[in-house]
PDB file of N, CA and C in Angstrom:
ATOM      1  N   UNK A   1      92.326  69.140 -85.113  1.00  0.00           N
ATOM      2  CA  UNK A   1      92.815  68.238 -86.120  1.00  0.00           C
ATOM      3  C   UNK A   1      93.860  68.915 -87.008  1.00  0.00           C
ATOM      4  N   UNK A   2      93.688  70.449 -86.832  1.00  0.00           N
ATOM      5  CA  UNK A   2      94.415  70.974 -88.200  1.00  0.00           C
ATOM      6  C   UNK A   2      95.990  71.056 -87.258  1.00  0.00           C
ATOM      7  N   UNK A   3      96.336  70.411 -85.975  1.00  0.00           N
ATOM      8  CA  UNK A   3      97.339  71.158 -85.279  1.00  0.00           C
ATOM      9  C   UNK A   3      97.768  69.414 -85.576  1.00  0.00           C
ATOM     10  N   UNK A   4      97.082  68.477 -85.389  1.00  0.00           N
ATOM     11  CA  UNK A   4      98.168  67.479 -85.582  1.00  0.00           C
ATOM     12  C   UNK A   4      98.409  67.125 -86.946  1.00  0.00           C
ATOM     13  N   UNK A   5      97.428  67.780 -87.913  1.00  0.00           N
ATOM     14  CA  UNK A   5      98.068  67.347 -89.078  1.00  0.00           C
ATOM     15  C   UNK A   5      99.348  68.231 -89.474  1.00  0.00           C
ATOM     16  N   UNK A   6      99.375  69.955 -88.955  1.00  0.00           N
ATOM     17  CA  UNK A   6     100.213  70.083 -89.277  1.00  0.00           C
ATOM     18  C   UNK A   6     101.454  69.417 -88.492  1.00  0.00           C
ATOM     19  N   UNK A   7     101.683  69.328 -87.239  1.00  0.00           N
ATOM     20  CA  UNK A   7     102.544  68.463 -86.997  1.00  0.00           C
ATOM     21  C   UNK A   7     103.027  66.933 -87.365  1.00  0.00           C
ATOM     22  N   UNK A   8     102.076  66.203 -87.958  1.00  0.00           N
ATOM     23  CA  UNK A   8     102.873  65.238 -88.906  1.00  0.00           C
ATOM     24  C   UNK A   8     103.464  65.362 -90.219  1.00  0.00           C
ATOM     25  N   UNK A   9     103.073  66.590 -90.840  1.00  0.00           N
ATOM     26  CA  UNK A   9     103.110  66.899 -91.897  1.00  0.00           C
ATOM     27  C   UNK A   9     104.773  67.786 -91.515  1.00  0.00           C
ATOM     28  N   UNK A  10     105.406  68.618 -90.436  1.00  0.00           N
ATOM     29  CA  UNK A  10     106.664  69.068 -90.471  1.00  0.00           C
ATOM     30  C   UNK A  10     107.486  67.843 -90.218  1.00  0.00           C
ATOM     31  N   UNK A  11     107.098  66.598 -89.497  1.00  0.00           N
ATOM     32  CA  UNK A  11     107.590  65.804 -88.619  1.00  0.00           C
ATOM     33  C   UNK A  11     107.824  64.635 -90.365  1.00  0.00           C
ATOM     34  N   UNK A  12     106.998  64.563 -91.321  1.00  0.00           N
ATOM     35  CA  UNK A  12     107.669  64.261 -92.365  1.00  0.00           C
ATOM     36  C   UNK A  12     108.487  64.718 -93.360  1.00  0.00           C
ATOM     37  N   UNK A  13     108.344  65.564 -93.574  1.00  0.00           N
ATOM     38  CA  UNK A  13     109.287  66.865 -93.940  1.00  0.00           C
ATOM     39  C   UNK A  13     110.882  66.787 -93.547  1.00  0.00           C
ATOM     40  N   UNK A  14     110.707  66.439 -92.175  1.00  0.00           N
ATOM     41  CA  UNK A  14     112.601  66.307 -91.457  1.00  0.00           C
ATOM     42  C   UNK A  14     112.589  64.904 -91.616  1.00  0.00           C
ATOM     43  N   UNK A  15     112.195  64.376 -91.503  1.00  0.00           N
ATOM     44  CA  UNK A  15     112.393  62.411 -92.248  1.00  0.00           C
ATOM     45  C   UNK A  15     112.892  62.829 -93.925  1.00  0.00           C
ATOM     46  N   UNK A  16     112.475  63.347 -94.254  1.00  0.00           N
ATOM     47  CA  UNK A  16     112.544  63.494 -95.210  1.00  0.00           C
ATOM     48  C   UNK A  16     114.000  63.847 -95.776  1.00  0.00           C
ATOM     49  N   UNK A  17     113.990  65.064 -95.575  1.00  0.00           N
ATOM     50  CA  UNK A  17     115.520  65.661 -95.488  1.00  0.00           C
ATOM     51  C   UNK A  17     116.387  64.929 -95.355  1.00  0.00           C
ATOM     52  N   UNK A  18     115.893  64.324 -93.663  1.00  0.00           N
ATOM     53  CA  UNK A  18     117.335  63.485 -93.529  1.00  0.00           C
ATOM     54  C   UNK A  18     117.933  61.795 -94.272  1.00  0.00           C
ATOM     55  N   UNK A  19     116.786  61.758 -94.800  1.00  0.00           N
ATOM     56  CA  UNK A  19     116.529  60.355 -95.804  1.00  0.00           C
ATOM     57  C   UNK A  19     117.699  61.340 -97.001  1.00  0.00           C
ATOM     58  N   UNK A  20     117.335  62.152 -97.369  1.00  0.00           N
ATOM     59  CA  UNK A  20     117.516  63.045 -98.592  1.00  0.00           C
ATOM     60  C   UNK A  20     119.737  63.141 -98.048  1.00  0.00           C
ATOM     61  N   UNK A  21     119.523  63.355 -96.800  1.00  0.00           N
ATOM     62  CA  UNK A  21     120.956  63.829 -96.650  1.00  0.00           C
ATOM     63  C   UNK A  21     121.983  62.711 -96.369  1.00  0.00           C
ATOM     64  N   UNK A  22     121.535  61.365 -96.043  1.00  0.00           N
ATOM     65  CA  UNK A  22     121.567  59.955 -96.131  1.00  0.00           C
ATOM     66  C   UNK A  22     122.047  59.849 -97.142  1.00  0.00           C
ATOM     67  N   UNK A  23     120.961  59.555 -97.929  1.00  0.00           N
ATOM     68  CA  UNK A  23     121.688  59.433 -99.641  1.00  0.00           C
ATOM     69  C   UNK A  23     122.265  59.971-100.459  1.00  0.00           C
ATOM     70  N   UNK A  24     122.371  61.192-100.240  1.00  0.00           N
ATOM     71  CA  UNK A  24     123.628  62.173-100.728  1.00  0.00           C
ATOM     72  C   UNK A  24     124.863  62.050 -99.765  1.00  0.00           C
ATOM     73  N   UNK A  25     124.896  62.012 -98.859  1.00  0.00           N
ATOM     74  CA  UNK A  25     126.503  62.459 -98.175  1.00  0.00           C
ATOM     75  C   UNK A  25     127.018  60.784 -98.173  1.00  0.00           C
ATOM     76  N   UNK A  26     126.243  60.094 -98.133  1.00  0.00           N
ATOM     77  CA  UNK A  26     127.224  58.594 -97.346  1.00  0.00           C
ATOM     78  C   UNK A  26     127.448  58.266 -96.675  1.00  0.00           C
ATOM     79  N   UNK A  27     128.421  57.244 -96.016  1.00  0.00           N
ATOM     80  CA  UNK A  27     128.087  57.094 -94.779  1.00  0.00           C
ATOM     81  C   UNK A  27     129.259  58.169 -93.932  1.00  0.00           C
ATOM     82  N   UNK A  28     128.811  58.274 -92.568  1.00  0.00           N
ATOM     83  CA  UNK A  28     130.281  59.400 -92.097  1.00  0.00           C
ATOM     84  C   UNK A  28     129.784  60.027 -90.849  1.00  0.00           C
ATOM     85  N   UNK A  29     130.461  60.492 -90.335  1.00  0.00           N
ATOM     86  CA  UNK A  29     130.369  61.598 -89.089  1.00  0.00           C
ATOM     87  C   UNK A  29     129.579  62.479 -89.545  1.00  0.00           C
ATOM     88  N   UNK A  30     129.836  63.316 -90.640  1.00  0.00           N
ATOM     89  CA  UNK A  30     129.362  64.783 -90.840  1.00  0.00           C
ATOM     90  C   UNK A  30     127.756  64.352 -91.355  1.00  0.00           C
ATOM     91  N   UNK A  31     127.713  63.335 -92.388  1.00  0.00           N
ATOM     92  CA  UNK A  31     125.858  63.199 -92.659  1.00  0.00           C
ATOM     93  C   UNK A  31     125.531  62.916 -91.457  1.00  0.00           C
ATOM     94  N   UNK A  32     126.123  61.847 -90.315  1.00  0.00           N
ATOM     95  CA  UNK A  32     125.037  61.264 -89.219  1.00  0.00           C
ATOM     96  C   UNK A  32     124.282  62.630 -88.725  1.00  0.00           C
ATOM     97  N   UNK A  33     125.864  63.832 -88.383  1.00  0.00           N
ATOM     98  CA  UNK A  33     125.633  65.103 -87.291  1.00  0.00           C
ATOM     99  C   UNK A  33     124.405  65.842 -88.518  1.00  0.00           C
ATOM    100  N   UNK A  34     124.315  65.868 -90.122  1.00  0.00           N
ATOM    101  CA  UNK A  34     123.379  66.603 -90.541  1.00  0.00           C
ATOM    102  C   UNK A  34     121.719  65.772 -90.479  1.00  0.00           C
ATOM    103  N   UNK A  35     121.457  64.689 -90.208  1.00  0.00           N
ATOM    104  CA  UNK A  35     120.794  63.996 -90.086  1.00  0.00           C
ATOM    105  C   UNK A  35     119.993  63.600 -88.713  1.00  0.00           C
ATOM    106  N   UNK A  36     120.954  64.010 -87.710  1.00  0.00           N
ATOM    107  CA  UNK A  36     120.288  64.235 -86.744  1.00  0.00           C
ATOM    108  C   UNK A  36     119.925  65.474 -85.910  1.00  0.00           C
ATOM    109  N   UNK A  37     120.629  66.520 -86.726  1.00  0.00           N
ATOM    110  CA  UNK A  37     120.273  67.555 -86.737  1.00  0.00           C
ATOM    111  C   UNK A  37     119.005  68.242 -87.438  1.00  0.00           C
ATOM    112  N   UNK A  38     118.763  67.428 -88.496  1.00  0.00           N
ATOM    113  CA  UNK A  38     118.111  67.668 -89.406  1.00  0.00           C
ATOM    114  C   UNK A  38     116.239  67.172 -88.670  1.00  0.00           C
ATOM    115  N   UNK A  39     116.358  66.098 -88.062  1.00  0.00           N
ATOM    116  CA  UNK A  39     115.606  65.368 -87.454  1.00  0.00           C
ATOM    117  C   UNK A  39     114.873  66.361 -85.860  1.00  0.00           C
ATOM    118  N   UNK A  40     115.976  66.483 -85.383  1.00  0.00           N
ATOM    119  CA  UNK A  40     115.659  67.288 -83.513  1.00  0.00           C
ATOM    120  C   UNK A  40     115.152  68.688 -83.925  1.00  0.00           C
ATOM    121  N   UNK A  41     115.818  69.518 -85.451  1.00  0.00           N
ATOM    122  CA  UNK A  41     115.051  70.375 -85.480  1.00  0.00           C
ATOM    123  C   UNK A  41     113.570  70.255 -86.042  1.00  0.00           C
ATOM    124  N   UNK A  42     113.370  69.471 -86.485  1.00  0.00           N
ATOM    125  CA  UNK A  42     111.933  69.149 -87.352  1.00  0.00           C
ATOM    126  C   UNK A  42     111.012  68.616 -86.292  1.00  0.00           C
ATOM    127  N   UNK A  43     111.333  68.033 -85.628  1.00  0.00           N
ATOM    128  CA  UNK A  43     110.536  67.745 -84.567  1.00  0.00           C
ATOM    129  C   UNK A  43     110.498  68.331 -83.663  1.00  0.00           C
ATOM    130  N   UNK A  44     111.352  69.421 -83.033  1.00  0.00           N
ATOM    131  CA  UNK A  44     110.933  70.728 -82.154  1.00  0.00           C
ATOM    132  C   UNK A  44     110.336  71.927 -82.618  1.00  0.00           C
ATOM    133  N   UNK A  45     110.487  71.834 -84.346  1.00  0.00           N
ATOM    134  CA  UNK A  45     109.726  72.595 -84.590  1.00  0.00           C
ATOM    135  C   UNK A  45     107.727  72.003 -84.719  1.00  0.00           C
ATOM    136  N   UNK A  46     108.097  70.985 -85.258  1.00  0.00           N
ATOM    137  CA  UNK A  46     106.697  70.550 -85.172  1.00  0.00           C
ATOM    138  C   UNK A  46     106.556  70.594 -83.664  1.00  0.00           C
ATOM    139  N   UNK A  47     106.795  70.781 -82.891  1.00  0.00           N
ATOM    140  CA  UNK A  47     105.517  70.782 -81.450  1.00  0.00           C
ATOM    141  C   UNK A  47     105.859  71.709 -80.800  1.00  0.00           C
ATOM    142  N   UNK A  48     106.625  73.101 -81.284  1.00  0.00           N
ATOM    143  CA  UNK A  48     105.989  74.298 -81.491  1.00  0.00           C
ATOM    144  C   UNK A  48     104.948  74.797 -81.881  1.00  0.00           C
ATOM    145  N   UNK A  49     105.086  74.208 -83.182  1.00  0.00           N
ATOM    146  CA  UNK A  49     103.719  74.454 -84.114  1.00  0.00           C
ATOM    147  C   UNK A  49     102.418  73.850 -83.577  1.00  0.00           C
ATOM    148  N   UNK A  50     102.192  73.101 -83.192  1.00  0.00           N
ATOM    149  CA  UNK A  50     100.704  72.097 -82.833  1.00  0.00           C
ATOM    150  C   UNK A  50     100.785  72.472 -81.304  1.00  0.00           C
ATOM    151  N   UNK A  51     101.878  73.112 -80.477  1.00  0.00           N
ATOM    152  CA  UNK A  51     100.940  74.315 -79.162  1.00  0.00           C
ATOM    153  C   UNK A  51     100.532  75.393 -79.610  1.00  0.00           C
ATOM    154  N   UNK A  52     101.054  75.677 -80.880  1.00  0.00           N
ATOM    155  CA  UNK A  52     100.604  77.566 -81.320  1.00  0.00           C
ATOM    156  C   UNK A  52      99.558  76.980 -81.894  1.00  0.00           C
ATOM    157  N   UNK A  53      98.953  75.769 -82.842  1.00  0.00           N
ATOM    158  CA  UNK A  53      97.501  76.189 -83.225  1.00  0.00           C
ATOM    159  C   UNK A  53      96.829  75.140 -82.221  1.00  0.00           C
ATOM    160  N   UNK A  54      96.683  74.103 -80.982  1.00  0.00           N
ATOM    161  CA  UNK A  54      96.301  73.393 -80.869  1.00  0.00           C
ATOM    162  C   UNK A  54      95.580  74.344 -79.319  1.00  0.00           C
ATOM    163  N   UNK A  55      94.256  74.261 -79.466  1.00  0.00           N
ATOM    164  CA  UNK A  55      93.705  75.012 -77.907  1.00  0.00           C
ATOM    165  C   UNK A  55      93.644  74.220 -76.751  1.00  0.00           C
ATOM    166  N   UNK A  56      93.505  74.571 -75.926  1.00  0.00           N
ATOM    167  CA  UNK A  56      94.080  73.751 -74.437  1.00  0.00           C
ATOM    168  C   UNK A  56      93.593  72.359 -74.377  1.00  0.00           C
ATOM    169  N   UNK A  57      92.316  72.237 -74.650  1.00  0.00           N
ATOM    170  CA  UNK A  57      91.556  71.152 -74.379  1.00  0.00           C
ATOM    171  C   UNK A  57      92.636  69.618 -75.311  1.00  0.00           C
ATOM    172  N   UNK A  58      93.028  70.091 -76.357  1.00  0.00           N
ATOM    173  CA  UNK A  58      94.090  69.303 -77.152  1.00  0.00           C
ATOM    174  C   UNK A  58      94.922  68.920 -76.980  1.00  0.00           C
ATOM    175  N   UNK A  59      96.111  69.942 -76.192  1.00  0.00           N
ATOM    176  CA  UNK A  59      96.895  70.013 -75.820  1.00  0.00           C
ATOM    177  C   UNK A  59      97.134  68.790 -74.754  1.00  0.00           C
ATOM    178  N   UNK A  60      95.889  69.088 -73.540  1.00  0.00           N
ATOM    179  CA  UNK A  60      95.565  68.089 -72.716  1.00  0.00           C
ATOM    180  C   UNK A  60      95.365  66.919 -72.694  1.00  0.00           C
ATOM    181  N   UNK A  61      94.583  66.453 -73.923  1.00  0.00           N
ATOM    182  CA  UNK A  61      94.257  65.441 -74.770  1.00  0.00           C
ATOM    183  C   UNK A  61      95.405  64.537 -75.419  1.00  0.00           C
ATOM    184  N   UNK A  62      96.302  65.341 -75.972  1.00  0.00           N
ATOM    185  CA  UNK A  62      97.578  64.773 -76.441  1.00  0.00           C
ATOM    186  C   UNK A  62      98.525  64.250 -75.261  1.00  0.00           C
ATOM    187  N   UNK A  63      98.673  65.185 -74.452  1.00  0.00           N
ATOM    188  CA  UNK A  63      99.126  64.969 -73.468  1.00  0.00           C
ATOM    189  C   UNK A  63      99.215  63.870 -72.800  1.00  0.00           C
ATOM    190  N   UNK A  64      97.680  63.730 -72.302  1.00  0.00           N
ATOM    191  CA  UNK A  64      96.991  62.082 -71.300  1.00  0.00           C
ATOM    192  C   UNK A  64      97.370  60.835 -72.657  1.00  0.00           C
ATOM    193  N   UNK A  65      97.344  60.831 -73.649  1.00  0.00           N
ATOM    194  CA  UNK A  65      97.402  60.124 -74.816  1.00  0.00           C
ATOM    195  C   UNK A  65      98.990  59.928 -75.032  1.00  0.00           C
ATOM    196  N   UNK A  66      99.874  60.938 -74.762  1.00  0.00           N
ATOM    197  CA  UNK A  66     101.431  60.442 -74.537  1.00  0.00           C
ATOM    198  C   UNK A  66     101.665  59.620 -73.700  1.00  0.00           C
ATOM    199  N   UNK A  67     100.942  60.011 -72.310  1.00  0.00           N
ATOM    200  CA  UNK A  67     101.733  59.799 -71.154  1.00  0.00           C
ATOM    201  C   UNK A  67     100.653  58.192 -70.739  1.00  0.00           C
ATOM    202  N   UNK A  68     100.009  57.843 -71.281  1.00  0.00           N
ATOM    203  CA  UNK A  68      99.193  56.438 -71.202  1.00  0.00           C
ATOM    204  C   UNK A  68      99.936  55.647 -72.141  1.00  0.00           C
ATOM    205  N   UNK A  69     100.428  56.291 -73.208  1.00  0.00           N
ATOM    206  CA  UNK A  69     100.989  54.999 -74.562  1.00  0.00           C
ATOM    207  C   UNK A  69     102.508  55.192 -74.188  1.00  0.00           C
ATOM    208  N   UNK A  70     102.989  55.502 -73.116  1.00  0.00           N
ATOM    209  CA  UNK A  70     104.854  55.321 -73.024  1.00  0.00           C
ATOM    210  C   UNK A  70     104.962  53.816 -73.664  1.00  0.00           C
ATOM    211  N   UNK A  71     106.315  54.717 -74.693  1.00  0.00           N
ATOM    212  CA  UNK A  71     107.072  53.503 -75.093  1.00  0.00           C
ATOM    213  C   UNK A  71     108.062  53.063 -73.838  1.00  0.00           C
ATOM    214  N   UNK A  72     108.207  52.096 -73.672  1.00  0.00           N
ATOM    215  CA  UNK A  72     109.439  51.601 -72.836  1.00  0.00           C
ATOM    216  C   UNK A  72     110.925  51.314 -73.571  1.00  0.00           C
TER     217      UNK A  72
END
C-alpha cells in the first residue's frame, strides 16, 4: 500500500506543477513543452518509485489489474 500511495502522491505532485506552469506561462509552445515535460517526468518517476518499494507479488497484482482495465 505504501508503494501505491507513494506513487499517487509523485503522480500529483507533476499535475501539479504542470497546472502551476499553465497558469504562469500562458498559453504557447514553450509552457505546453514545460508541461508535458513536467508530466512524463513525474510519472516515470513515480513507477520507478512503486517497483523500488512495491515486492513482486504487487508488482504482479498491478500488473494483471492494468492489463484487465485497458483503456481503449
Amino acid at each position: 500500500m505504501k508503494a501505491h500511495l507513494t506513487r499517487f502522491v509523485i503522480s500529483l505532485i507533476a499535475m501539479l506543477i504542470a497546472l502551476i506552469a499553465c497558469m504562469e506561462m500562458g498559453v504557447g509552445w514553450l509552457s505546453a513543452a514545460v508541461i508535458v515535460i513536467s508530466l512524463m517526468l513525474g510519472f516515470s518517476l513515480s513507477e520507478a518509485v512503486f517497483r523500488r518499494l512495491a515486492d513482486q507479488e504487487t508488482i504482479r497484482r498491478d500488473l494483471e489489474e492494468r492489463v484487465r482495465n485497458q483503456h481503449l
